[in-house]
Structure formats: C-alpha cells, structure tokens
Protein backbone atom coordinates (compact mmCIF):
# COMPACT_ATOMS: atom_id res chain seq x y z
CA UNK A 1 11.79 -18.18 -8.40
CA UNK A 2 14.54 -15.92 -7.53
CA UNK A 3 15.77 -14.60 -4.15
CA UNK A 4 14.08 -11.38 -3.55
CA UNK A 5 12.59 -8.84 -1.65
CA UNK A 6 8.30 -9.39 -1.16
CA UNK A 7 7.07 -6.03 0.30
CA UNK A 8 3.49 -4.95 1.38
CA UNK A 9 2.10 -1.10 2.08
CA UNK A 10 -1.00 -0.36 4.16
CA UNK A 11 -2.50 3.14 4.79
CA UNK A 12 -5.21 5.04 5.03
CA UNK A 13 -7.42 5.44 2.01
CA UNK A 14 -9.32 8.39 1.23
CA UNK A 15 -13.31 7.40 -0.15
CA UNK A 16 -13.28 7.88 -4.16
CA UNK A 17 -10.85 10.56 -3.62
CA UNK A 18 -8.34 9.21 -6.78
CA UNK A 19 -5.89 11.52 -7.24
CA UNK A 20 -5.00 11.90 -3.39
CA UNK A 21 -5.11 7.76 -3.34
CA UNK A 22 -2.48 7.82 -5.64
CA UNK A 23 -0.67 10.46 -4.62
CA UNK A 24 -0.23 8.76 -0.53
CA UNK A 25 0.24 5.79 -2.70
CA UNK A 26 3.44 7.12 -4.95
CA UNK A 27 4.74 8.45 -1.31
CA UNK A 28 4.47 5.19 0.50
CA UNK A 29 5.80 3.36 -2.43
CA UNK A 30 9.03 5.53 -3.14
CA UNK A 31 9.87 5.09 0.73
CA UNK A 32 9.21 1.40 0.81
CA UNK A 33 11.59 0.88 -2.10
CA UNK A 34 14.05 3.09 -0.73
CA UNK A 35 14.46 1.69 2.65
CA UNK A 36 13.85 -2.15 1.27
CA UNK A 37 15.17 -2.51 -1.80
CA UNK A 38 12.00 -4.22 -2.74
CA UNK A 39 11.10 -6.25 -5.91
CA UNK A 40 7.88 -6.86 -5.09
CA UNK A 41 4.98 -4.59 -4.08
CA UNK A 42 1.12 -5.32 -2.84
CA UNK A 43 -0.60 -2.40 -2.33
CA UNK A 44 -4.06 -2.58 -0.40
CA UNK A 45 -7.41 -3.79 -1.77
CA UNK A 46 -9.25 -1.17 -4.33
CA UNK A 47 -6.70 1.39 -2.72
CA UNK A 48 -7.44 3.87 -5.78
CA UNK A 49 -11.13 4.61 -3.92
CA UNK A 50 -11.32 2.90 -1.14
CA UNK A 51 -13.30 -0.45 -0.58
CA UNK A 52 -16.83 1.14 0.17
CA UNK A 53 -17.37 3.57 -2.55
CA UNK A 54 -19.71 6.46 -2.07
CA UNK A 55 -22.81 5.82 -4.66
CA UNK A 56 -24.13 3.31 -7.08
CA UNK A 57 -21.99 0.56 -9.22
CA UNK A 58 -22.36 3.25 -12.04
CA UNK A 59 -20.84 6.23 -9.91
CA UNK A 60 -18.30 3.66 -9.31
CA UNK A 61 -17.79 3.08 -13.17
CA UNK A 62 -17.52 6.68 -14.06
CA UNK A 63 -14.53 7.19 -11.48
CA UNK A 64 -12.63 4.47 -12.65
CA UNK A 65 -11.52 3.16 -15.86
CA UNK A 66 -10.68 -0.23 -17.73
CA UNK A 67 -7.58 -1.94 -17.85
CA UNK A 68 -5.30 -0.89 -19.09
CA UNK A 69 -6.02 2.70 -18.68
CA UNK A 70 -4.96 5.78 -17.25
CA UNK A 71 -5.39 4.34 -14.07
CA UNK A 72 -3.18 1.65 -14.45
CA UNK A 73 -0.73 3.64 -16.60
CA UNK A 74 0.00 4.77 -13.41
CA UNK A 75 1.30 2.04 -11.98
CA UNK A 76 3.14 1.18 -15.24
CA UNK A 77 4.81 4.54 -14.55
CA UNK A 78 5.45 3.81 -10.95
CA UNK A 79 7.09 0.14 -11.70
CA UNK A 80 9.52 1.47 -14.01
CA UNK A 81 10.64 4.34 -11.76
CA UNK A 82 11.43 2.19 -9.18
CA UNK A 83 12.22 -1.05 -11.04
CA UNK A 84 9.83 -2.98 -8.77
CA UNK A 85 6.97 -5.71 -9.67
CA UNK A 86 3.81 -4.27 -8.48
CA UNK A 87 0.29 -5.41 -7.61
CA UNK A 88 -2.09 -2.89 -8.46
CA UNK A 89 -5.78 -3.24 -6.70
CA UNK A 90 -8.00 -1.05 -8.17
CA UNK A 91 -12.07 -1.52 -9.24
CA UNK A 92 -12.08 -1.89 -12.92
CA UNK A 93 -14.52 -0.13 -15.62
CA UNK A 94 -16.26 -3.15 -17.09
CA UNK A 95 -17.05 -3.83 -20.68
CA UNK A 96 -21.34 -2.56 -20.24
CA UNK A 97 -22.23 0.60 -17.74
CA UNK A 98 -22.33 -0.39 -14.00
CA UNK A 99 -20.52 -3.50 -14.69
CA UNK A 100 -17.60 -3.16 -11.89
CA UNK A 101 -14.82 -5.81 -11.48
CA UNK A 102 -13.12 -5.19 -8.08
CA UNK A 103 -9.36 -6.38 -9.72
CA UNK A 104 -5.84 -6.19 -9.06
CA UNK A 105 -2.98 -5.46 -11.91
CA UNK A 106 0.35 -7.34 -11.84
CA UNK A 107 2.88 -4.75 -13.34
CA UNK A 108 6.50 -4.99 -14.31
CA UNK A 109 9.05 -2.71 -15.86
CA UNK A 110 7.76 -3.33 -18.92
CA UNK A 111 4.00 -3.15 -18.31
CA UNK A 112 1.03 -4.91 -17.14
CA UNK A 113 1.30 -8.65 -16.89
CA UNK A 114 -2.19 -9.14 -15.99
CA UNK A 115 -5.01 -8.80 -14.47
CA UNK A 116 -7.20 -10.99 -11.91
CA UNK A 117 -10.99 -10.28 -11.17
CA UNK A 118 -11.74 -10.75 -7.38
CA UNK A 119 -13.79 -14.50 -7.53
CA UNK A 120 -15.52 -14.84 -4.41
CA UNK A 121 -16.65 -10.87 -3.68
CA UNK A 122 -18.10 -10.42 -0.22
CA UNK A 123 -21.64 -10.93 0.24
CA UNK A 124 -22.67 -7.28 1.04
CA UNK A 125 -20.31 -5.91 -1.76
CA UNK A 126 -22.31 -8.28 -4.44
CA UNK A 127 -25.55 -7.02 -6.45
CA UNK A 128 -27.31 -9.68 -5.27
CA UNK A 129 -26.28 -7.78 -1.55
CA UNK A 130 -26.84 -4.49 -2.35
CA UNK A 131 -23.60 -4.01 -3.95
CA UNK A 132 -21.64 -3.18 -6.54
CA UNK A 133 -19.58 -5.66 -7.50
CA UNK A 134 -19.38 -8.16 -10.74
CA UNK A 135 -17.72 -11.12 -9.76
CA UNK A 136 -14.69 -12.75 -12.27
CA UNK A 137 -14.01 -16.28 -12.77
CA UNK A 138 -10.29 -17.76 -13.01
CA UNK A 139 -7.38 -18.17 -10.48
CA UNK A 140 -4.98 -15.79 -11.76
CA UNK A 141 -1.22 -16.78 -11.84
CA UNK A 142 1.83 -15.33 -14.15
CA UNK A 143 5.58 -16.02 -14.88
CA UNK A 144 7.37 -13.10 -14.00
CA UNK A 145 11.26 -12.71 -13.74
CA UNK A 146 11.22 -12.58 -10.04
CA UNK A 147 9.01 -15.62 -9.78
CA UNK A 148 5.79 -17.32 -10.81
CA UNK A 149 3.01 -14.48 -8.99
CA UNK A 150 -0.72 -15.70 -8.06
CA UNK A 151 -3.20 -12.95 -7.05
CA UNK A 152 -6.79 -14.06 -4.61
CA UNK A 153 -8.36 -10.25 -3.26
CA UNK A 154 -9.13 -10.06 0.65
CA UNK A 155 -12.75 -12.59 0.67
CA UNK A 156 -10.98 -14.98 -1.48
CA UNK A 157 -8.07 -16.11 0.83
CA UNK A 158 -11.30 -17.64 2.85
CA UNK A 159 -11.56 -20.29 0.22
CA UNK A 160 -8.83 -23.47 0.18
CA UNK A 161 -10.01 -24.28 -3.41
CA UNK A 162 -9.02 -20.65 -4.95
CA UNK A 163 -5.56 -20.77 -3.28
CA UNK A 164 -5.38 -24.25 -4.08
CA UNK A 165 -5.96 -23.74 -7.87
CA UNK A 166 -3.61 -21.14 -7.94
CA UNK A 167 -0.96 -23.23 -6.54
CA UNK A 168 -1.93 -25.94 -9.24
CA UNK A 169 -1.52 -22.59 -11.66
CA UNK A 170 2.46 -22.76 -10.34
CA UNK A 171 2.50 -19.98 -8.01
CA UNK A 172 5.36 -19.62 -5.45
CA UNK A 173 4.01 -16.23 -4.14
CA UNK A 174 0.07 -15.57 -3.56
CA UNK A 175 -0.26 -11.77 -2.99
CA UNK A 176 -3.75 -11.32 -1.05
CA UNK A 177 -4.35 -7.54 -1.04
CA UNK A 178 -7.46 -6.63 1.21
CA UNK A 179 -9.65 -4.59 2.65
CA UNK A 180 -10.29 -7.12 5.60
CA UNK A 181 -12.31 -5.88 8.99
CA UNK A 182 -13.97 -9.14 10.64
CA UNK A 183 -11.11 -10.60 13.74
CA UNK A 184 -7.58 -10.65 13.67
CA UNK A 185 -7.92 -13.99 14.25
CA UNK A 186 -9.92 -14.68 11.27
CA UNK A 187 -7.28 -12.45 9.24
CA UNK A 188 -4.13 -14.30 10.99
CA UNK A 189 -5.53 -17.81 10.34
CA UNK A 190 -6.65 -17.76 6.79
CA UNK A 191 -3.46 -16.19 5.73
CA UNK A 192 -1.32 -18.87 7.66
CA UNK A 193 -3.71 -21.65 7.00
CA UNK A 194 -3.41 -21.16 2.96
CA UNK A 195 0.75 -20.59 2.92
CA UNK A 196 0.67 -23.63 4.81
CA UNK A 197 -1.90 -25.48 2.93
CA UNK A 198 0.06 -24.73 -0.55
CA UNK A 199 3.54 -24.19 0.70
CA UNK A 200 3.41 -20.68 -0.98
CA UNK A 201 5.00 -17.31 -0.20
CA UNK A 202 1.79 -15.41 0.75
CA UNK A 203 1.73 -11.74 0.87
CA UNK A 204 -1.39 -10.07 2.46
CA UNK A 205 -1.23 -6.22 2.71
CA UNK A 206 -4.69 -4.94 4.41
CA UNK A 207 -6.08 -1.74 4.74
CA UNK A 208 -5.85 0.87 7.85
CA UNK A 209 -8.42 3.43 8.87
CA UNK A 210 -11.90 4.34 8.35
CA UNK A 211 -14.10 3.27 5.74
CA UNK A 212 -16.90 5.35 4.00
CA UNK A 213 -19.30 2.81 5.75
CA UNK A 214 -17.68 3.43 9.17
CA UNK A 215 -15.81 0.61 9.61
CA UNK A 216 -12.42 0.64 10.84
CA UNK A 217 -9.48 -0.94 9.13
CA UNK A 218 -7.11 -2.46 11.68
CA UNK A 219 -3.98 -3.35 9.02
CA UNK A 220 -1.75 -6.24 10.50
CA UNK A 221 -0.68 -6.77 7.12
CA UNK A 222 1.62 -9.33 6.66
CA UNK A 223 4.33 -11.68 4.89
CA UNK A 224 4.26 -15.44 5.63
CA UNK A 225 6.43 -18.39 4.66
CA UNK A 226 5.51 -21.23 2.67
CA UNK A 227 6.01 -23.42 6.32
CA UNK A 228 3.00 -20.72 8.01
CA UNK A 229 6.21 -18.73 9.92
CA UNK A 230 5.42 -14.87 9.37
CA UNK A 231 8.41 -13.68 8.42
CA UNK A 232 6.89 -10.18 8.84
CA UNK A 233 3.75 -8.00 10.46
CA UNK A 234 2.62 -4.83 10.26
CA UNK A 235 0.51 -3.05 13.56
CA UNK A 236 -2.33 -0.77 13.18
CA UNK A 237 -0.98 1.82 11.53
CA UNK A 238 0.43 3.48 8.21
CA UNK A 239 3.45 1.54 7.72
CA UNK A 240 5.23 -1.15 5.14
CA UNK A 241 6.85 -3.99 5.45
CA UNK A 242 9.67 -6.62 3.79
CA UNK A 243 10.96 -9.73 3.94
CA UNK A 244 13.46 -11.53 1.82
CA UNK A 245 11.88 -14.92 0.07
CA UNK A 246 13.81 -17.90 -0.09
CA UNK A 247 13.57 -19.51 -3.66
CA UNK A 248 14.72 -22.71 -1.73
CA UNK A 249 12.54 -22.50 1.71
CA UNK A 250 10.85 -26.34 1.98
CA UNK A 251 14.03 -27.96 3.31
CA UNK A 252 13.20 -27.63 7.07
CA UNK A 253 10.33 -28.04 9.17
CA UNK A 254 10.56 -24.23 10.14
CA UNK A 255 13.16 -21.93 8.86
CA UNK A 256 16.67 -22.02 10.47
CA UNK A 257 15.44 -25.37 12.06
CA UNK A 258 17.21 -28.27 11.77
CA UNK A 259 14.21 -31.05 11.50
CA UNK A 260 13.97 -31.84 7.83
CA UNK A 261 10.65 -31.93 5.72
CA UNK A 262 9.60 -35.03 3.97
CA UNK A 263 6.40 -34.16 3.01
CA UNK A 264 4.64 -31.85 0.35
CA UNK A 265 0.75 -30.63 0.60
CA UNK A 266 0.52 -30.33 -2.55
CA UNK A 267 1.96 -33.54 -4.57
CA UNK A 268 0.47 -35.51 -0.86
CA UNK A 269 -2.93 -35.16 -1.64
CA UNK A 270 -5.31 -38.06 -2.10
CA UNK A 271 -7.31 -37.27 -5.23
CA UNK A 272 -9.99 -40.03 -4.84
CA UNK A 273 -10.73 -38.65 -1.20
CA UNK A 274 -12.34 -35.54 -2.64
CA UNK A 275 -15.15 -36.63 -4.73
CA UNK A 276 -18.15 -34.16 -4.84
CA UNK A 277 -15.81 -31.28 -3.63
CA UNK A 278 -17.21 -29.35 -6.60
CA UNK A 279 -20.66 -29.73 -5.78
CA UNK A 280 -22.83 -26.74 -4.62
CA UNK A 281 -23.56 -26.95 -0.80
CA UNK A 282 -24.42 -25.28 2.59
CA UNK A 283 -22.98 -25.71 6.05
CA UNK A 284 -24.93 -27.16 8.60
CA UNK A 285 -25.39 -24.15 10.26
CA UNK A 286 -27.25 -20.78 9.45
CA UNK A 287 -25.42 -17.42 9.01
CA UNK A 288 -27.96 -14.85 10.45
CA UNK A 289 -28.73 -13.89 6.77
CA UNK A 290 -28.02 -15.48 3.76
CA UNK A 291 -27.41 -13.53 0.38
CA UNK A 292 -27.56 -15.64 -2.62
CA UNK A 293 -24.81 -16.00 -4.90
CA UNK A 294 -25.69 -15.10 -8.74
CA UNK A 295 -24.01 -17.14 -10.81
C-alpha cells in the first residue's frame, strides 16, 4: 500500500428518505475531503435508508436498486469529483423480488471495484428474525491503487474468522461501516481486537442518531492501527474523521515507540491447533432467544 489519508463520516440518517441521505451525504463528503485531503472514504452502514427500514424486504427492494445502478452511479459520480476511493453501504436490489443484500460498494475514479454482501447479518435483521435481509457469502478484498481494501459490515467485525479470511485475501485496510448500537465497549473491543488480531488498518465509521426502530446511534467511529493504537475517534455526534496510514507501520511495538516487533499474527499461527474450527457449534451458554441461522 501507499501512504495515504483513511477517512470515516458518521451522521444522522434519515429512514428510507434517499434523496436527502444522499444529499447530507455529498455535504459531509465534500467537507471531509476538503479539510483532509482524504483518499479514502467509509461512509456509514446502509446510509442511503437507514439501517431499520420502514416496511417489508419488498418495500425495501422497490426503494433501492442493484448494483451497479443509479444508486451507486452516485457514488461513481462522487469519487471522481473528489478523486477519493469510496466505500459505498447501501441495501442492494437482489436478483428475485424481496431478495435484499445489505452491501457496501468499493468505488474509485474510474468506477466500482466491487461489491461485498454483509455475511453474518444480525439476528433480528435476518428472515429467519423477522427481517429483511439475504445474507452473502465471501470475504470481500480488492487491489486498489491506494492499497489492497477488505470490506466486513457492522455484525461481521464480531467474527475473528471473517476478518481473518480477509486478511488471508491480502488486505492492509478492513473498512467496517456500521450501524452498531449494543456498548461502546463491545464497539471499542471488536474493532481493536480484529486490527490487532490481523495487523490491518481498520476503519469503522458508525452511525449517529435515531433509528426508525427507536434506537439511538451513539457514533464513536473510528480509525485504528494495525498494532490496536486508534489513531483517531469520533464522539457522539455528526462529524468525520482522518488519519494518515503508514504503508510501513509493523516495525515497533506501538507507533513512535522504540521496542521493536518480532512477531506477526498472521504468518505465527499454528495451523494444526485449529482443527474443527469450521464445525457448526453453540456456546455453552444461552442467549435469552435464539434465532436460527438459514443457511
């Protein structure tokens, strides 16, 4: 990868109101890149209608659209105007009616790159929950000039074997764009925990305000080096935030420390340790509900 500038918006959302979505959007963007000199951009999870949507998986279908599409044109538009890489959340018009992938586009200058499906949706937003959401089924990670991009969506960046995989993909930066509510905590640690775990650039941009289920976003988006330092954090409010990424950052214990690293997560691991990793299970404990996972 390439020296550059990782950047990542949160703000308010408005429920399935597009056009105002990507109007705030276009707004946030053109100040982000103007103040940061950004290369790259997450926006926030499904920021085109918010995370909740107001109706049934087929309402959703009929306000969005496949990729590509007008709604991604968009974004195509929006990274060549500002000559930025962009990650583009947005639910996606599936291939049969009421089939809804809950994606995110990588865009250059030149167009989309590609596009990953969200893997591990959350239990209430799956059919099986009540939902709405179509799950997708491959880690997700491109070449790009600035650098070799992974995308996991909000849920996912719960899971060490999606982040994993995309590290095994070749991905320097994992961008996790969210709609995340449970703790801080929860938030804080997973994003820390898989930089750390995969000695990645990870860029999580979350989601502020309310939801059209009533939830409240909190944001605390943030930017963390591949040795779990945030380099940057957003608060609670409408805001971006930037931070330049080292293409050379695994020399030191801690950046701008002077204990050197000898070791490597990735190329450390003990592959005969992990047998049955694959294997469908349950932890020993019970959630209050359980909401089974069609596969």
């Amino acid at each position: 990868m390439r020296r550059m500038i990782g950047a990542a918006i949160q703000f308010a959302i408005e429920p399935m109101d597009v056009r105002a979505n990507l109007e705030k959007a276009e707004g946030w963007i053109d100040a982000c890149v103007r103040e940061s000199k950004a290369d790259l951009v997450v926006l926030p999870e499904s920021f085109t209608t918010g995370f909740t949507p107001r109706g049934t998986a087929s309402d959703i279908w009929d306000a969005v659209t496949s990729i590509p599409g007008p709604l991604t044109d968009v974004g195509v538009r929006w990274a060549r105007q500002f000559g930025i890489h962009l990650v583009y959340p947005t639910y996606e018009r599936g291939e049969e009616r009421g089939v809804v992938y809950n994606s995110a586009a990588l865009i250059g200058p030149d167009g989309i790159l590609g596009v990953y499906r969200k893997t591990h949706p959350f239990p209430t937003e799956r059919l099986e929950g009540g939902g709405w959401t179509t799950p997708g089924c491959r880690p997700f990670c491109v070449d790009t000039p600035l650098g070799r991009i992974g995308i996991v969506i909000c849920y996912d960046g719960d899971f060490p074997e999606l982040a994993r995989a995309t590290t095994l993909l070749g991905a320097e930066v994992i961008c996790r764009p969210s709609a995340f509510m449970r703790t801080f905590d929860h938030w804080d640690l997973t994003n820390r925990a898989r930089a750390y775990d995969n000695h990645v650039y990870w860029i999580a941009t979350n989601t502020v305000g309310r939801d059209e289920s009533g939830s409240f976003y909190f944001g605390g988006s943030m930017i963390v080096h591949p040795t779990a330092v945030k380099l940057a954090q957003a608060r609670a409010s409408e805001e971006y935030i930037w931070a330049e990424l080292d293409p050379d950052p695994l020399r030191k214990v801690v950046p701008c420390g002077s204990s050197e690293q000898w070791f490597d997560h990735v190329e450390d691991r003990n592959l005969g340790s992990y047998e049955g990793i694959l294997h469908e299970g349950r932890c020993a404990f019970e959630p209050a509900r359980r909401i089974p996972y069609g596969r």
